[in-house]
Protein backbone atom coordinates (compact mmCIF):
# COMPACT_ATOMS: atom_id res chain seq x y z
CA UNK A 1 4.78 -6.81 14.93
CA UNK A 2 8.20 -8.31 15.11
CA UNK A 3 7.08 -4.93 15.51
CA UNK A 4 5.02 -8.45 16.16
CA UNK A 5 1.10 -8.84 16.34
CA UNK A 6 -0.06 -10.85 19.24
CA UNK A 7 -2.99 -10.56 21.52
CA UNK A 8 -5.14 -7.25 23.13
CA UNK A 9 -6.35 -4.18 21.18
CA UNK A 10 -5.44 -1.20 23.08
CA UNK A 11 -7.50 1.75 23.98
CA UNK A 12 -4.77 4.32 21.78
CA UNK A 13 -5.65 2.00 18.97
CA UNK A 14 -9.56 2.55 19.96
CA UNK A 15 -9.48 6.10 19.84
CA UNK A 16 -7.95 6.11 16.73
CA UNK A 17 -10.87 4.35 14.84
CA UNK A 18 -13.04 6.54 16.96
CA UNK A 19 -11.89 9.71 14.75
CA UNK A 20 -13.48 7.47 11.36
CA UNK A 21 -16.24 5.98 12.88
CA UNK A 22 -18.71 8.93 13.24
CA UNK A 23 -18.48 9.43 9.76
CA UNK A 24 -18.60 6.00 8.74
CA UNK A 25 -21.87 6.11 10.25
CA UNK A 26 -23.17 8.61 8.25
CA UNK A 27 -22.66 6.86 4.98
CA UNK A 28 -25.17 5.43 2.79
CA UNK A 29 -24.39 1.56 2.32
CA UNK A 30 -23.33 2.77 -0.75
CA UNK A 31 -20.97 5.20 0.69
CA UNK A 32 -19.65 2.57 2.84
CA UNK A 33 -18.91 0.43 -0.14
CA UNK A 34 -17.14 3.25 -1.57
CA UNK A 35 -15.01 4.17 1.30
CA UNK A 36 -13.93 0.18 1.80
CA UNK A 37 -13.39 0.47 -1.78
CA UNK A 38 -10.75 2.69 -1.52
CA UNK A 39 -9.11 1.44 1.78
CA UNK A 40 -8.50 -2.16 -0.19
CA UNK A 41 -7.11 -0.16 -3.13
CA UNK A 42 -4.87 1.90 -1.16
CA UNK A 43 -3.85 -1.44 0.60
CA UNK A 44 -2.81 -2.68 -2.77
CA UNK A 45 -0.78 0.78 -3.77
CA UNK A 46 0.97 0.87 -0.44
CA UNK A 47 2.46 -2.67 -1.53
CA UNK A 48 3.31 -2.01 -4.52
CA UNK A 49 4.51 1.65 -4.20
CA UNK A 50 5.01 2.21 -0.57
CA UNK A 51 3.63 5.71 1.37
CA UNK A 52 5.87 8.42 0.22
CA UNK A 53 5.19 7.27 -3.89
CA UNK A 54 1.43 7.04 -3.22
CA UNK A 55 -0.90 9.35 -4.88
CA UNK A 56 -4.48 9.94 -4.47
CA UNK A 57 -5.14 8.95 -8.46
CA UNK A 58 -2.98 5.81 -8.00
CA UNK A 59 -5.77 4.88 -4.98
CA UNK A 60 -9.03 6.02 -7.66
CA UNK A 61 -7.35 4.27 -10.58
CA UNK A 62 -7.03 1.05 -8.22
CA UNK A 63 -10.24 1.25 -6.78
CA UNK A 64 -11.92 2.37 -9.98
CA UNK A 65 -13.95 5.30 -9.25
CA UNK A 66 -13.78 9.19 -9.96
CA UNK A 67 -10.70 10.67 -8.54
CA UNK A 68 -13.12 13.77 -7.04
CA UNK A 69 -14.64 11.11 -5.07
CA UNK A 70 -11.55 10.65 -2.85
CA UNK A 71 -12.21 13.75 -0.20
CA UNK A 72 -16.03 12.98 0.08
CA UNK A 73 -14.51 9.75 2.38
CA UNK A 74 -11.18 11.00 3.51
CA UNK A 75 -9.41 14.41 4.34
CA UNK A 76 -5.76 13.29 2.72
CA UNK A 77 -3.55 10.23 2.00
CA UNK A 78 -1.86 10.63 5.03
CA UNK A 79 -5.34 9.90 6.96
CA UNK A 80 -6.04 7.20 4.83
CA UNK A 81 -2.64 5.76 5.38
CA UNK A 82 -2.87 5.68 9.10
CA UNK A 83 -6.50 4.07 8.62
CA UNK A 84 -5.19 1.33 6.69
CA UNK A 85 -1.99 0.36 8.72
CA UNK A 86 -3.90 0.35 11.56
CA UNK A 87 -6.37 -1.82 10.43
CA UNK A 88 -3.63 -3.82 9.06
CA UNK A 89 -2.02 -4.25 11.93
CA UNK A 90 -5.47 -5.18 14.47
CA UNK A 91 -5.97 -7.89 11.97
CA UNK A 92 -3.90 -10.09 14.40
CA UNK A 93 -4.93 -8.77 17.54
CA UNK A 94 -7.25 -11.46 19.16
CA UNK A 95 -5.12 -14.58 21.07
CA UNK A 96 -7.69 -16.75 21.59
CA UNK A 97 -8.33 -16.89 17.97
CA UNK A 98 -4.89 -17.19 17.39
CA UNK A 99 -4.30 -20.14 20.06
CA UNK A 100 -7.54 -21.74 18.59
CA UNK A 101 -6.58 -25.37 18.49
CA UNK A 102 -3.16 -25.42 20.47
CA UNK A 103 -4.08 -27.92 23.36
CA UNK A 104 -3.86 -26.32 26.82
CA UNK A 105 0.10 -26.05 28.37
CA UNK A 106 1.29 -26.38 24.82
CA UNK A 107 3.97 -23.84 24.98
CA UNK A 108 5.65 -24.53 21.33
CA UNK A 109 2.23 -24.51 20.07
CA UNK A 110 1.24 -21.14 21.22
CA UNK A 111 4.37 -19.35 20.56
CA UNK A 112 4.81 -20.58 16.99
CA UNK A 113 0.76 -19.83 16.33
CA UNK A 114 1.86 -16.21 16.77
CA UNK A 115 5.17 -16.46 15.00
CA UNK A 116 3.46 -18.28 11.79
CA UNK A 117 0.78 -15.05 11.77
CA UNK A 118 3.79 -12.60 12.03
CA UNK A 119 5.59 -14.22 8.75
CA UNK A 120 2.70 -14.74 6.72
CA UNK A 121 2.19 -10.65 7.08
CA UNK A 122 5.73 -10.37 6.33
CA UNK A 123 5.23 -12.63 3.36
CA UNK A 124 1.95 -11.75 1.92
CA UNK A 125 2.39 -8.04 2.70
CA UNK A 126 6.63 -6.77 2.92
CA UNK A 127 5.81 -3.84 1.08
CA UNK A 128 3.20 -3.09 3.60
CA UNK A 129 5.19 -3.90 6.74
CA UNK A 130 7.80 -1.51 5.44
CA UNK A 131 5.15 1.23 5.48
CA UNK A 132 3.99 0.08 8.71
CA UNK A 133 8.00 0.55 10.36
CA UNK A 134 8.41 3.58 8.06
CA UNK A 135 5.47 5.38 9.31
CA UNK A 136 5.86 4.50 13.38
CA UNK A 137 9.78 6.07 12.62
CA UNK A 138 8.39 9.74 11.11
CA UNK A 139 4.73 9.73 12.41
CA UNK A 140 4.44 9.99 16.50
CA UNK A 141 1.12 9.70 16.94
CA UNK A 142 1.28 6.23 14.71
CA UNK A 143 4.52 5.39 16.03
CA UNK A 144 3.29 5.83 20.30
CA UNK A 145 0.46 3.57 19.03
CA UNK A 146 2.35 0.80 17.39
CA UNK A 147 4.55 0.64 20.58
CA UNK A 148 2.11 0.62 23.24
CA UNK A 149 0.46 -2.10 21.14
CA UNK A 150 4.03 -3.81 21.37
CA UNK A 151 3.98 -3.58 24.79
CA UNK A 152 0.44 -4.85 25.39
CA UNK A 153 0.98 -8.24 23.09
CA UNK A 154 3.73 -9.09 25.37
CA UNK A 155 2.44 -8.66 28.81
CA UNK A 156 0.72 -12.28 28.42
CA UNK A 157 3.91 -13.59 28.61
CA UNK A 158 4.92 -10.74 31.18
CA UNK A 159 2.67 -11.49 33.73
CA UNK A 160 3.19 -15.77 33.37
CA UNK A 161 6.70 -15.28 34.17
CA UNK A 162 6.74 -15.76 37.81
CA UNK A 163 4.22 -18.58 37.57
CA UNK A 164 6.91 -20.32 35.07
CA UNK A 165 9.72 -19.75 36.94
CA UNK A 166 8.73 -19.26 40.57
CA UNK A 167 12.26 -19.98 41.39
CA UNK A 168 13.59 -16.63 39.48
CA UNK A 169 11.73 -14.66 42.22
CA UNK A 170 10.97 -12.08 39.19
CA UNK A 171 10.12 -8.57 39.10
CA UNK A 172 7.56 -7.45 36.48
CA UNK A 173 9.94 -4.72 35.67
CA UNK A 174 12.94 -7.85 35.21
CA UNK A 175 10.36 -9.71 33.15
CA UNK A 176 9.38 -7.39 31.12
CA UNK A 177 12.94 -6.65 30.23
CA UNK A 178 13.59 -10.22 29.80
CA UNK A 179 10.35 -10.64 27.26
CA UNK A 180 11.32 -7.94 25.67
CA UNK A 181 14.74 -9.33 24.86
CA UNK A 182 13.35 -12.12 23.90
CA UNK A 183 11.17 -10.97 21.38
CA UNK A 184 13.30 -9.19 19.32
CA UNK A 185 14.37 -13.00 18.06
CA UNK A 186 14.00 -12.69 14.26
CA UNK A 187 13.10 -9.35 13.99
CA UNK A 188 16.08 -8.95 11.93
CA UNK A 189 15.59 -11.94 10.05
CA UNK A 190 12.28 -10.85 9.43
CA UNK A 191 13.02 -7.75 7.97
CA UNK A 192 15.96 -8.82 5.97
CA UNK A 193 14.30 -12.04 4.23
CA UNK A 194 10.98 -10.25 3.00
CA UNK A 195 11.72 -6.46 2.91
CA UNK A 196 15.15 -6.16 2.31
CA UNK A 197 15.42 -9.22 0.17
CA UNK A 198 18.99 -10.69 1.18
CA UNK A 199 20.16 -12.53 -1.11
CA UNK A 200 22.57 -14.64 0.79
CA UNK A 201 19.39 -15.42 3.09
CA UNK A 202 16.80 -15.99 0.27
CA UNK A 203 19.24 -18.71 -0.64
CA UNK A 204 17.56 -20.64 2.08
CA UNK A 205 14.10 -20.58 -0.18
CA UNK A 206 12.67 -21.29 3.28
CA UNK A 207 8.33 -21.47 3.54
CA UNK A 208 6.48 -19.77 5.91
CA UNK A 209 5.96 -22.50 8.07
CA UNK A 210 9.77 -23.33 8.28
CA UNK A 211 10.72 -19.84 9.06
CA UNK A 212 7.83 -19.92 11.94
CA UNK A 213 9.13 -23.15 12.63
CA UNK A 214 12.95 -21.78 13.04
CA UNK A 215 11.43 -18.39 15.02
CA UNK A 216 9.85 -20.23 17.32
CA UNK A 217 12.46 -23.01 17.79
CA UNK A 218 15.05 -20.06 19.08
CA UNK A 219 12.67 -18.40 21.27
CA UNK A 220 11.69 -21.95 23.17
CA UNK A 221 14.97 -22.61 23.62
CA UNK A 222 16.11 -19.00 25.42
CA UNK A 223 13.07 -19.04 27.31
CA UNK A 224 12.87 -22.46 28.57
CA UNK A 225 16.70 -23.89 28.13
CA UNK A 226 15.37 -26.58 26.20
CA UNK A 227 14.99 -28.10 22.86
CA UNK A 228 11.06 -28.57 21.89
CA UNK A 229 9.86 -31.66 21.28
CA UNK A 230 10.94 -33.49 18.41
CA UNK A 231 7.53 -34.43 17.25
CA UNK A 232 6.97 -31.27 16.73
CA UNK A 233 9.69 -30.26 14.17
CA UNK A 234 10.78 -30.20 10.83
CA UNK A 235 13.13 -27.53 9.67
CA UNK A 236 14.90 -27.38 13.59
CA UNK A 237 14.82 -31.05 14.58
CA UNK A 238 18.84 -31.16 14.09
CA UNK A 239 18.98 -28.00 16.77
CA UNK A 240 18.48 -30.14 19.26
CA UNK A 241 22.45 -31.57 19.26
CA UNK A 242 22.76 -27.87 19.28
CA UNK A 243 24.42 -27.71 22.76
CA UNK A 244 27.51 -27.29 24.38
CA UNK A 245 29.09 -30.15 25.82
CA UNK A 246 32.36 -28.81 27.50
C-alpha cells in the first residue's frame, strides 16, 4: 500500500470475492472452518516461503489436515494466493476506522493513522508484502486491482485539494499528480527496511511508531510547507530547524 492501504474498497476488488463467495456459501460450517483453515495457513507459508516456493502440502502440513482436502475448497495455489493477498490487503480499507480518534482538522493525526497501519503490515508481514508487489508485477488481473485500489485510497486527499489550497486554483488532474507524488514518500524506505533488510538502514533499530512518525513528518511538510506541531513528535522534533535560511 506504499503500494499503501488507505480508505474505499473498490468494486474490482468486489468482484473478485464475488468468484469465492458462491461457494463459500455452499459449505457446511464445517467446511467453512476448513477453508479459513487453510487461508490462515497459507498466510503463514507465504511469509515464510514466499509464492513461487509454496506448495500445496506446505499449506495442509500448516493447516493440519489431509493434503486431498486442498481442491475440495480451492482450484490451485495460485487461486488461493490471490484470495489471501486480497484479503490481506482490504484489511486496511475502511478510513473512518482508521481516523477513529484523530480529532476533526487534525491533519498530522490522520495522515500518520494511515502511515502507522502501512508499517505495521510491513513489519508484521514483509514476507507477505513482497508477495503482494511480486504478484501485482507478473499477475494483471491482481496487479489492475492493486492499482485501482491505489488510486481510490488517494482520491480523499484528491478531491480536498482545492478546498486546502483554494489559492492553487487546482485541477483534479494537477492534484492527482501532485498526491501521487506525494505518496510515494517512503515507499522506498519501506521496502528497503523490512523486505530488503538494509543493513546500513536497520542500523537505525527504529519502532514502528518512529518510522510512522518520520513518514508522516516528510509528507506534512511537502504538503503543507510546514513543520507539524511539536507536541506531536518524537523521533522528528529536531526536523523542524530543518530549513533553509539563505
Amino acid at each position: 500500500m506504499k503500494l499503501n492501504s488507505n480508505s474505499t474498497i473498490l468494486l474490482s476488488m468486489v468482484k473478485i470475492n464475488a468468484k469465492t463467495t458462491e461457494s463459500v456459501r455452499s459449505l457446511s460450517p464445517r467446511g467453512e472452518k476448513a477453508r479459513a483453515k487453510l487461508m490462515r495457513a497459507a498466510l503463514v507459508v507465504l511469509e515464510r516461503e514466499g509464492f513461487h516456493r509454496m506448495r500445496i502440502v506446505d499449506v495442509t502440513r500448516e493447516a493440519g489436515v489431509a493434503q486431498g482436502l486442498f481442491y475440495h475448497y480451492f482450484k490451485d495455489l495460485k487461486s488461493l494466493t490471490v484470495e489471501v493477498l486480497t484479503d490481506f490487503a482490504q484489511v486496511s480499507q475502511d478510513a473512518r476506522e482508521i481516523e477513529r480518534g484523530v480529532e476533526p482538522g487534525d491533519w498530522y493525526g490522520r495522515i500518520y493513522a494511515h502511515n502507522l497501519l502501512v508499517v505495521r503490515s510491513y513489519a508484521q508481514r514483509p514476507g507477505v508484502m513482497r508477495c503482494l508487489l511480486q504478484l501485482a508485477d507478473e499477475d494483471a488481473e491482481f496487479g489492475k486491482v492493486l492499482r485501482d485500489a491505489y488510486r481510490s485510497q488517494l482520491m480523499w486527499l484528491v478531491e480536498r485539494m482545492p478546498r486546502l489550497f483554494p489559492a492553487a486554483n487546482f485541477s483534479q488532474l494537477q492534484a492527482l499528480m501532485v498526491v501521487y507524488s506525494l505518496a510515494g514518500i517512503g515507499e522506498g524506505l519501506l521496502r528497503e527496511y523490512f523486505i530488503n533488510q538494509s543493513e546500513s538502514l536497520r542500523a537505525a533499530e527504529l519502532s514502528v511508531e518512529e518510522l510512522a512518525e518520520l513518514l508522516t513528518t516528510m509528507f506534512y511538510r511537502a504538503l503543507f510547507l510546514e513543520h507539524p506541531e511539536q507536541e506531536k513528535l518524537n523521533y522528528t522534533r529536531n526536523l523542524a530547524a530543518m530549513a533553509r535560511t539563505h
